[in-house]
PDB file of N, CA and C in Angstrom:
ATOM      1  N   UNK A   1       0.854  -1.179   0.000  1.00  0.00           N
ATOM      2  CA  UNK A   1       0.000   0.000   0.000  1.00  0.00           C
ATOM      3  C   UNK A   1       0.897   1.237   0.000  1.00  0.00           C
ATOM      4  N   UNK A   2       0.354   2.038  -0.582  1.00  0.00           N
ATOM      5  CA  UNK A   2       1.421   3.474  -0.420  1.00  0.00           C
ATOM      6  C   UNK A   2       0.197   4.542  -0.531  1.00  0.00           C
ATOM      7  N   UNK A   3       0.816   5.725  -0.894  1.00  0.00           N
ATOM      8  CA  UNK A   3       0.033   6.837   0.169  1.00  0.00           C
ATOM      9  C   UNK A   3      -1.211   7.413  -0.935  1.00  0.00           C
ATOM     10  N   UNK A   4      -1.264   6.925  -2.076  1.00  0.00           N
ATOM     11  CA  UNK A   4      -2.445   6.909  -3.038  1.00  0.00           C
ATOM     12  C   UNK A   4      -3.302   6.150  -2.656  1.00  0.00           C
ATOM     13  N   UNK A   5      -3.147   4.900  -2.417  1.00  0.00           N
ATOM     14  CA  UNK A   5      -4.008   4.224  -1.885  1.00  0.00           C
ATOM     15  C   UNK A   5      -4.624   4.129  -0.909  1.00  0.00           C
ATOM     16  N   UNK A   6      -3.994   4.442   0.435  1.00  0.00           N
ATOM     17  CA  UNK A   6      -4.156   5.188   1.843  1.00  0.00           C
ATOM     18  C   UNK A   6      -5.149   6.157   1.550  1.00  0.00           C
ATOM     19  N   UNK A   7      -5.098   6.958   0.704  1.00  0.00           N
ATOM     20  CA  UNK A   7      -6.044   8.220   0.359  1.00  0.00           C
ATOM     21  C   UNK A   7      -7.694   7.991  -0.015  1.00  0.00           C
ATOM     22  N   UNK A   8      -7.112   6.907  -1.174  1.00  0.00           N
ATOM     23  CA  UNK A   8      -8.347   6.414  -1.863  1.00  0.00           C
ATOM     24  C   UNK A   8      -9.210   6.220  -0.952  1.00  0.00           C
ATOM     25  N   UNK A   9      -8.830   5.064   0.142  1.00  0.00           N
ATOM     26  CA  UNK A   9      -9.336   4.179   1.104  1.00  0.00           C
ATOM     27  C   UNK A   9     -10.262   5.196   2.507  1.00  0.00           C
ATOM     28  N   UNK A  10      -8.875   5.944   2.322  1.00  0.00           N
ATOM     29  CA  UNK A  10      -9.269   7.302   3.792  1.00  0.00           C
ATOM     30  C   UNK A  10      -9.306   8.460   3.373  1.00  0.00           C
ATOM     31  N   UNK A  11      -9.939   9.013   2.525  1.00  0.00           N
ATOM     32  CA  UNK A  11      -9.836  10.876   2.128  1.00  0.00           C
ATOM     33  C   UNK A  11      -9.416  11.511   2.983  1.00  0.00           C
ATOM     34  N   UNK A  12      -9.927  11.392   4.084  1.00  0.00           N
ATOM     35  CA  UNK A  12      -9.452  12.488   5.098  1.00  0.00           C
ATOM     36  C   UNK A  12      -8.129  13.040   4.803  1.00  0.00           C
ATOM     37  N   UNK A  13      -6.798  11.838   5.473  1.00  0.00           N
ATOM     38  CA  UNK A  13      -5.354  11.619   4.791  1.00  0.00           C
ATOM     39  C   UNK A  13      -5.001  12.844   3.607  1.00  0.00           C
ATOM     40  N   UNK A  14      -5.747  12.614   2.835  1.00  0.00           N
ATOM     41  CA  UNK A  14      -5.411  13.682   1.575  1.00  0.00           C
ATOM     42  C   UNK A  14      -5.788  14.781   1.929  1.00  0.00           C
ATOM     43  N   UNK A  15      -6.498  15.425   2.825  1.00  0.00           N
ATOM     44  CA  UNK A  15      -6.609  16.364   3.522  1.00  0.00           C
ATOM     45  C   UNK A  15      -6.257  16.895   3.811  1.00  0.00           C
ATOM     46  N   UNK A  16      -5.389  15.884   5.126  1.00  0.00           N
ATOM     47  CA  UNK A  16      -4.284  16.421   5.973  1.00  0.00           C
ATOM     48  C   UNK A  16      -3.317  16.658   5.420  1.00  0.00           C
ATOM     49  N   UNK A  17      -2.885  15.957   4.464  1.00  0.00           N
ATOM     50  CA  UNK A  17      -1.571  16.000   3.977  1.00  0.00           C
ATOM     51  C   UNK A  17      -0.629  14.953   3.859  1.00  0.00           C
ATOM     52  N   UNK A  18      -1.154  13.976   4.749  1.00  0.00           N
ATOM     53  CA  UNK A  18       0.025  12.616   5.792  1.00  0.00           C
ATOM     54  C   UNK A  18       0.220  12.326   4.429  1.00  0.00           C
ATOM     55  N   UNK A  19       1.467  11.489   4.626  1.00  0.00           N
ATOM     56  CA  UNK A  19       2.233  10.545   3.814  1.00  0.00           C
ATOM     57  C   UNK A  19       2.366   9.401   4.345  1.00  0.00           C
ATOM     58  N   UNK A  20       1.968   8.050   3.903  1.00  0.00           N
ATOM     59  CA  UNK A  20       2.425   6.443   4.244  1.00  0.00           C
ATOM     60  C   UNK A  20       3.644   6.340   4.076  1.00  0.00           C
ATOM     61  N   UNK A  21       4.512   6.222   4.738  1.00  0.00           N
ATOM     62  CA  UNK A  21       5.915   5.980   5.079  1.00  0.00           C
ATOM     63  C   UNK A  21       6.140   4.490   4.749  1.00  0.00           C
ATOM     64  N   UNK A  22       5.388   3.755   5.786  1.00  0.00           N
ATOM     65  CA  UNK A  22       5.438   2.344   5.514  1.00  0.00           C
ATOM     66  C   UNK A  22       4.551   1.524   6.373  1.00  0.00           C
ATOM     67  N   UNK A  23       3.999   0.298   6.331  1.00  0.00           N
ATOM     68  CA  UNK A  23       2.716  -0.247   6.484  1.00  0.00           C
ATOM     69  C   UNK A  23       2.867  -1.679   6.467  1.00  0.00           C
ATOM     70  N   UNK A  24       2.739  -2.191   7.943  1.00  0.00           N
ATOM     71  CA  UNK A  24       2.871  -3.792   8.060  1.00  0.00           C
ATOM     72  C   UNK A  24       2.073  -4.466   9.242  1.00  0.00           C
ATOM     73  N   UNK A  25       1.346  -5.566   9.186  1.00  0.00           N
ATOM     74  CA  UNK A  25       0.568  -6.175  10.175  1.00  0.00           C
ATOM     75  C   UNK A  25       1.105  -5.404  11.622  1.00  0.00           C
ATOM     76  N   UNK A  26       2.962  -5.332  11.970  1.00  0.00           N
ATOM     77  CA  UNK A  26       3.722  -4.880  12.707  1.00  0.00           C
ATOM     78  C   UNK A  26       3.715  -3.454  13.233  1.00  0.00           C
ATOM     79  N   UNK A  27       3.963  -2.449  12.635  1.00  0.00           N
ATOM     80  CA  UNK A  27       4.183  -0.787  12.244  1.00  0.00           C
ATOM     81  C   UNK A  27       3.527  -0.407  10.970  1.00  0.00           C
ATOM     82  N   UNK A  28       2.819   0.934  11.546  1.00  0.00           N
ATOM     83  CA  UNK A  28       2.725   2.045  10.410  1.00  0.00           C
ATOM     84  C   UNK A  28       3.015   3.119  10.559  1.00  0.00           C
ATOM     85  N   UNK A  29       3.842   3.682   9.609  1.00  0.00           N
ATOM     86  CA  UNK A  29       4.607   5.099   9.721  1.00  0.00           C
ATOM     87  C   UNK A  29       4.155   5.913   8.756  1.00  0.00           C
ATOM     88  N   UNK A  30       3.605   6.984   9.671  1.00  0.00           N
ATOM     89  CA  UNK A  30       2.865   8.282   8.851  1.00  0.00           C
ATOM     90  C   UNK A  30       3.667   9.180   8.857  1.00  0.00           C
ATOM     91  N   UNK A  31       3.548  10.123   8.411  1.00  0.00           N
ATOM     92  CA  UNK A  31       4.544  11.438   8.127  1.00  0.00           C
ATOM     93  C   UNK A  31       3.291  12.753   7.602  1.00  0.00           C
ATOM     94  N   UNK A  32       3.507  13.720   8.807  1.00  0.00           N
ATOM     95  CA  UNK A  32       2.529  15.047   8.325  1.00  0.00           C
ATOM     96  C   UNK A  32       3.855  16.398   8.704  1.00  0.00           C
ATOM     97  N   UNK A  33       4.209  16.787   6.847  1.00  0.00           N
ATOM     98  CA  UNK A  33       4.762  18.210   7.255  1.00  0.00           C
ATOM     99  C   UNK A  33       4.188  19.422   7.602  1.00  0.00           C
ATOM    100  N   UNK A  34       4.524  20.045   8.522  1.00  0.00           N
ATOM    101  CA  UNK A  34       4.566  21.110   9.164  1.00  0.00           C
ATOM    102  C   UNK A  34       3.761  22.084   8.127  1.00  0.00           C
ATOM    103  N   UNK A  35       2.678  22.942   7.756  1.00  0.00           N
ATOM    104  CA  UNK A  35       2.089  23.437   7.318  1.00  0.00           C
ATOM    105  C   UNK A  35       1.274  24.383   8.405  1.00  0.00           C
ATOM    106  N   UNK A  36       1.263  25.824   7.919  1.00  0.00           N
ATOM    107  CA  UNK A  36       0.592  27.218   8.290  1.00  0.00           C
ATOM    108  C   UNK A  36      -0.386  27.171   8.045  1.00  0.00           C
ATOM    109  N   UNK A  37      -1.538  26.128   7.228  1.00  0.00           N
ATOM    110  CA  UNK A  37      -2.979  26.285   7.260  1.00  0.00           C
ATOM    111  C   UNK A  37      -3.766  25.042   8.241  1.00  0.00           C
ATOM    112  N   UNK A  38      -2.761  23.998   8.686  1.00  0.00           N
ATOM    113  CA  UNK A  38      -2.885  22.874   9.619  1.00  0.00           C
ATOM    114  C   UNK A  38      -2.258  23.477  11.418  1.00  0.00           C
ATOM    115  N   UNK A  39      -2.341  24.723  11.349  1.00  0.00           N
ATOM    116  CA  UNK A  39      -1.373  25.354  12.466  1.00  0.00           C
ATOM    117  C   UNK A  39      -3.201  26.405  13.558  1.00  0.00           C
ATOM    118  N   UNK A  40      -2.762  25.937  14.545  1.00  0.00           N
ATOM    119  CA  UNK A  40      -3.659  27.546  15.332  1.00  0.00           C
ATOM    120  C   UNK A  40      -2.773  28.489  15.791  1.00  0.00           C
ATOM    121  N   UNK A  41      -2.854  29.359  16.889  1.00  0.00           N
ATOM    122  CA  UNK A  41      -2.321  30.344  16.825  1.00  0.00           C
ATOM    123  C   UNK A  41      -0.916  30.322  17.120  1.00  0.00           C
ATOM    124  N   UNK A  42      -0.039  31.199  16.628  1.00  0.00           N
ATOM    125  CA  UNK A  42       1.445  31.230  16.857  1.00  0.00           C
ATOM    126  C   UNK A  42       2.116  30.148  16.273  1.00  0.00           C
ATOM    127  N   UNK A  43       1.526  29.815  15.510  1.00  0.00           N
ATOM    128  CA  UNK A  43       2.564  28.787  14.486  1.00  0.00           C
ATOM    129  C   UNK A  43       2.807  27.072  14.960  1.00  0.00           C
ATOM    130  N   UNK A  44       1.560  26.861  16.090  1.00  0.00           N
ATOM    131  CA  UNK A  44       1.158  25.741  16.872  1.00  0.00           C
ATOM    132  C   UNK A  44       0.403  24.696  15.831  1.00  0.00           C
ATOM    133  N   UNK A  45       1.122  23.452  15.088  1.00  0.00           N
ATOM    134  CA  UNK A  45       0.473  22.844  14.647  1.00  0.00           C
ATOM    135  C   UNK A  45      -0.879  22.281  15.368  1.00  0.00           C
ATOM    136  N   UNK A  46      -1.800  22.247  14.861  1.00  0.00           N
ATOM    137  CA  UNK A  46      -3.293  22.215  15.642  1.00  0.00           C
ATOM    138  C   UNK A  46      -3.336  20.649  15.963  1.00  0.00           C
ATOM    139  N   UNK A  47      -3.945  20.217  17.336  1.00  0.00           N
ATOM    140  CA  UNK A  47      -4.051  19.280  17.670  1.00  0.00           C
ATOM    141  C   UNK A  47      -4.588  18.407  17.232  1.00  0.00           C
ATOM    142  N   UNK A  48      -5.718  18.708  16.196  1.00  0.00           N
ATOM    143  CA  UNK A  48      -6.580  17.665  15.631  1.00  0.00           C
ATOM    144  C   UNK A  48      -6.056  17.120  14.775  1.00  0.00           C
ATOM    145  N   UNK A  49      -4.907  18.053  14.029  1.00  0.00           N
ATOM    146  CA  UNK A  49      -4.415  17.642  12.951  1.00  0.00           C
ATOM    147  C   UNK A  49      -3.247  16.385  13.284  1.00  0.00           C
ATOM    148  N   UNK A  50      -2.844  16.689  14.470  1.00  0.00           N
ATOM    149  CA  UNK A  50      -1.703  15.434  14.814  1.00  0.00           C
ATOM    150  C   UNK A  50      -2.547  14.325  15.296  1.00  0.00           C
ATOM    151  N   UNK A  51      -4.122  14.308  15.878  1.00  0.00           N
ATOM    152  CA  UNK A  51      -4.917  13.259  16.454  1.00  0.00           C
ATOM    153  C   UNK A  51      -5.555  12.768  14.972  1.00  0.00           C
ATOM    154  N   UNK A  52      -5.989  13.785  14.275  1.00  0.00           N
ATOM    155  CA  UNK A  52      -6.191  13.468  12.274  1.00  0.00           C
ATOM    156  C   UNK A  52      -4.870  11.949  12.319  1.00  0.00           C
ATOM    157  N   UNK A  53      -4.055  12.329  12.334  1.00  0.00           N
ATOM    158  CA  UNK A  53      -3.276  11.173  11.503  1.00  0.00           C
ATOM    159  C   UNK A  53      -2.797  10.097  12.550  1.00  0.00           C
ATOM    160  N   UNK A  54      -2.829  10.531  13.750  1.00  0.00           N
ATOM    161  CA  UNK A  54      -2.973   9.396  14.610  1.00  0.00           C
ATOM    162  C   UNK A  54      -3.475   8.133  14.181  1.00  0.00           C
ATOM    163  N   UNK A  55      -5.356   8.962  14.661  1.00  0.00           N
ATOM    164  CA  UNK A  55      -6.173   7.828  13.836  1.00  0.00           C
ATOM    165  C   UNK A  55      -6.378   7.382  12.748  1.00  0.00           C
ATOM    166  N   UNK A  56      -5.750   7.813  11.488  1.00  0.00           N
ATOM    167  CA  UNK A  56      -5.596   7.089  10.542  1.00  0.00           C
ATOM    168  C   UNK A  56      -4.528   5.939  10.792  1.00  0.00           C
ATOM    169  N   UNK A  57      -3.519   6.378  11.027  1.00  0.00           N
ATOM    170  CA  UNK A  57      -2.545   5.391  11.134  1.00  0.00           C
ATOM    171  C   UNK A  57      -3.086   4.456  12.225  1.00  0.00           C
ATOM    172  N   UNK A  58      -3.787   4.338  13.311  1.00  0.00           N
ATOM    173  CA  UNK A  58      -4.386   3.119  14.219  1.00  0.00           C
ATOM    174  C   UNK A  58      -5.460   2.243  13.637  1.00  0.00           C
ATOM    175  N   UNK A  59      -6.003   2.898  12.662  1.00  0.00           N
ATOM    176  CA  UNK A  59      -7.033   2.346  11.673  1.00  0.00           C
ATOM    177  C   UNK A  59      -6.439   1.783  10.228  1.00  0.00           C
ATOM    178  N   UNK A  60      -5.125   2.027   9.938  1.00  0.00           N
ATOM    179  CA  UNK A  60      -4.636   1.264   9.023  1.00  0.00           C
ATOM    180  C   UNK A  60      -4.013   0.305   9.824  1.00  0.00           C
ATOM    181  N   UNK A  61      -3.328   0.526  10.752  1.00  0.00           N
ATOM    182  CA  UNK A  61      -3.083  -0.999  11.817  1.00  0.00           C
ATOM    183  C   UNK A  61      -4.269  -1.528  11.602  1.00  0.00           C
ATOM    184  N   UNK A  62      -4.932  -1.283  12.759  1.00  0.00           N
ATOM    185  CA  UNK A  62      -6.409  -2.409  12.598  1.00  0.00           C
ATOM    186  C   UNK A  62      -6.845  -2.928  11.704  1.00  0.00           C
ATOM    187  N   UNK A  63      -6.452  -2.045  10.518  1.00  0.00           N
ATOM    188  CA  UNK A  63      -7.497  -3.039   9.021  1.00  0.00           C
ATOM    189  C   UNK A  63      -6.247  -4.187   8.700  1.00  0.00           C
ATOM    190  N   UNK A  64      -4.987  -3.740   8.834  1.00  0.00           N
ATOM    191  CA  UNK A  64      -4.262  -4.339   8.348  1.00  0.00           C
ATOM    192  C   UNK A  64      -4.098  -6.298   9.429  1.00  0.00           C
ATOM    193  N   UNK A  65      -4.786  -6.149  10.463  1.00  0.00           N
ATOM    194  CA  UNK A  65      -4.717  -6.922  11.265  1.00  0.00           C
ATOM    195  C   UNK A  65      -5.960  -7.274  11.462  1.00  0.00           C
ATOM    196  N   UNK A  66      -6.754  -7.268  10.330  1.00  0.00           N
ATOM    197  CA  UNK A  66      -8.672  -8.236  10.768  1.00  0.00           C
ATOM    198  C   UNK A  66      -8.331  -9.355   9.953  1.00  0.00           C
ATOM    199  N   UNK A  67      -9.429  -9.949  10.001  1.00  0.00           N
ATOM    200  CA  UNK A  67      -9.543 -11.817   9.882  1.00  0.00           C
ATOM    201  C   UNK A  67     -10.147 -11.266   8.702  1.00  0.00           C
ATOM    202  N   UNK A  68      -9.868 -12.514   7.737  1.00  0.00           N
ATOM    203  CA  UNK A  68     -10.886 -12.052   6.460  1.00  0.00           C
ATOM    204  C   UNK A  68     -11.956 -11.900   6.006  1.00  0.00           C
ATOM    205  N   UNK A  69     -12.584 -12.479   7.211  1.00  0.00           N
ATOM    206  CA  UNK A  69     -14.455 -11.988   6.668  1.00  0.00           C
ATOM    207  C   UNK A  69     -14.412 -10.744   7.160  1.00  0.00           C
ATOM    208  N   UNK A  70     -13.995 -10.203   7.626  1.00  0.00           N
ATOM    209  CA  UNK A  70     -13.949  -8.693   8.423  1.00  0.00           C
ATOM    210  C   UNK A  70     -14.317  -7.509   7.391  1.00  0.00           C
ATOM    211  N   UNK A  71     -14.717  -6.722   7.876  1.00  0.00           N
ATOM    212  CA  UNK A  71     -14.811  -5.947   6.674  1.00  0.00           C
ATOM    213  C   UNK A  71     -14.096  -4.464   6.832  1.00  0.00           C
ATOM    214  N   UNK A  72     -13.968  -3.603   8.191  1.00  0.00           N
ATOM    215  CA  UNK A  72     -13.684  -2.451   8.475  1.00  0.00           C
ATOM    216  C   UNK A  72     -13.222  -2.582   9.256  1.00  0.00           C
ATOM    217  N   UNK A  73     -12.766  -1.136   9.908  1.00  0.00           N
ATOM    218  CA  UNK A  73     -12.604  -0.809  11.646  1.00  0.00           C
ATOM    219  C   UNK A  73     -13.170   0.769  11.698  1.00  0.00           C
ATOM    220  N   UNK A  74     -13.474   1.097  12.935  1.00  0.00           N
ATOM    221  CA  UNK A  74     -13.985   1.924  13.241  1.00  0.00           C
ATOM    222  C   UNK A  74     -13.688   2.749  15.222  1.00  0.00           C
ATOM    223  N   UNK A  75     -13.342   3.521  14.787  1.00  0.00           N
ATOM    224  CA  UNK A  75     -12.401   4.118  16.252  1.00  0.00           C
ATOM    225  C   UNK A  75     -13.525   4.134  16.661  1.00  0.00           C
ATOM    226  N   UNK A  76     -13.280   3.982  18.204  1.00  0.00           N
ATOM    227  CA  UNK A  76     -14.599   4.018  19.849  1.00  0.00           C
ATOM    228  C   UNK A  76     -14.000   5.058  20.404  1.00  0.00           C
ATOM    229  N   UNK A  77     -13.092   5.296  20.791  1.00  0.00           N
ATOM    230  CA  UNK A  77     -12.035   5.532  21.395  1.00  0.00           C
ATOM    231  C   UNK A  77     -11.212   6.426  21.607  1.00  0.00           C
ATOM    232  N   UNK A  78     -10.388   7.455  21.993  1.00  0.00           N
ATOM    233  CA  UNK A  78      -8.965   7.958  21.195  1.00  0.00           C
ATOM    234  C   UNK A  78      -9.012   8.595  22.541  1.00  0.00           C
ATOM    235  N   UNK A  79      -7.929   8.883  22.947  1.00  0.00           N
ATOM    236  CA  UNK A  79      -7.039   9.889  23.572  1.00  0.00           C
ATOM    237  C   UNK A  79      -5.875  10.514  23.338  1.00  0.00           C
ATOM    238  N   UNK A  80      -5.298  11.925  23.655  1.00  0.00           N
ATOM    239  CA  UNK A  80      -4.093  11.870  23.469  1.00  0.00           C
ATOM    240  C   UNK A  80      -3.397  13.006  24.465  1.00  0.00           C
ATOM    241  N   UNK A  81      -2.482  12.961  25.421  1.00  0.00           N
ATOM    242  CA  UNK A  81      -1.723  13.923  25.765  1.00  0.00           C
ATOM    243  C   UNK A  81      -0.615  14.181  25.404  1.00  0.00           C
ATOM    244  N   UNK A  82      -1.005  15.534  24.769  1.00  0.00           N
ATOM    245  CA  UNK A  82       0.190  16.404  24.303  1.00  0.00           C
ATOM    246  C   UNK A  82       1.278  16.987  25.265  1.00  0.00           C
ATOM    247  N   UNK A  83       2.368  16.783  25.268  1.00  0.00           N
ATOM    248  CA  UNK A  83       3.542  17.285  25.955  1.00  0.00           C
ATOM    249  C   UNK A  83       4.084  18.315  25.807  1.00  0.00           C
ATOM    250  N   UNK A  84       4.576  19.191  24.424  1.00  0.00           N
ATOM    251  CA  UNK A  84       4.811  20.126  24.271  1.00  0.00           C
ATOM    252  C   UNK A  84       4.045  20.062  22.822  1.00  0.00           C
ATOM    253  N   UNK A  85       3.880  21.902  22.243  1.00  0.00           N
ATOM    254  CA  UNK A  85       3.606  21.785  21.032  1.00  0.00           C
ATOM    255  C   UNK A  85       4.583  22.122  19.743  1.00  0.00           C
ATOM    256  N   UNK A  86       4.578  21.366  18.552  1.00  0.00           N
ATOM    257  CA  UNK A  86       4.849  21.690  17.599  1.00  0.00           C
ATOM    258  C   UNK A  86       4.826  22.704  16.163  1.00  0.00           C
ATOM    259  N   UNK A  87       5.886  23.455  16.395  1.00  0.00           N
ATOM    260  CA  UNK A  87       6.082  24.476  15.118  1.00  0.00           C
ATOM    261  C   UNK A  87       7.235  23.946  14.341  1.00  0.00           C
TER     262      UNK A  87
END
């Protein structure tokens, strides 16, 4: 899978911007550059946008790890604490 297909599958992704790095039952590695219209004030990339690709990337785990009659996944769930923010 690579990051066209990621898109196809998840629009959102194309949204944000993320890039599929790489993608295995094991790890998935997303990548979102730093962008001024994904930012709130003072040049603070916006939180949703780093929880945006979170959950994509926990939802390409999960799909990548269902049984084959399976059909989706679908987040219940999410948390995240932020430590410092990113510019």
């Amino acid at each position: 899978m690579d990051t066209e297909a990621l898109n196809a599958a998840m629009p959102f992704g194309r949204r944000l911007g993320g890039e599929l790095v790489s993608a295995s039952p094991e790890e998935v590695v997303l990548r979102l550059d730093w962008a001024e219209d994904l930012c709130t004030a003072g040049g603070v990339l916006h939180g949703g946008a780093i929880m945006g690709l979170a959950d994509g990337g926990g939802g390409l785990l999960a799909f990548l790890n269902l049984p084959e009659e399976a059909a989706g996944t679908a987040t219940i769930e999410s948390k995240t604490n932020f430590f410092r923010a990113v510019r």
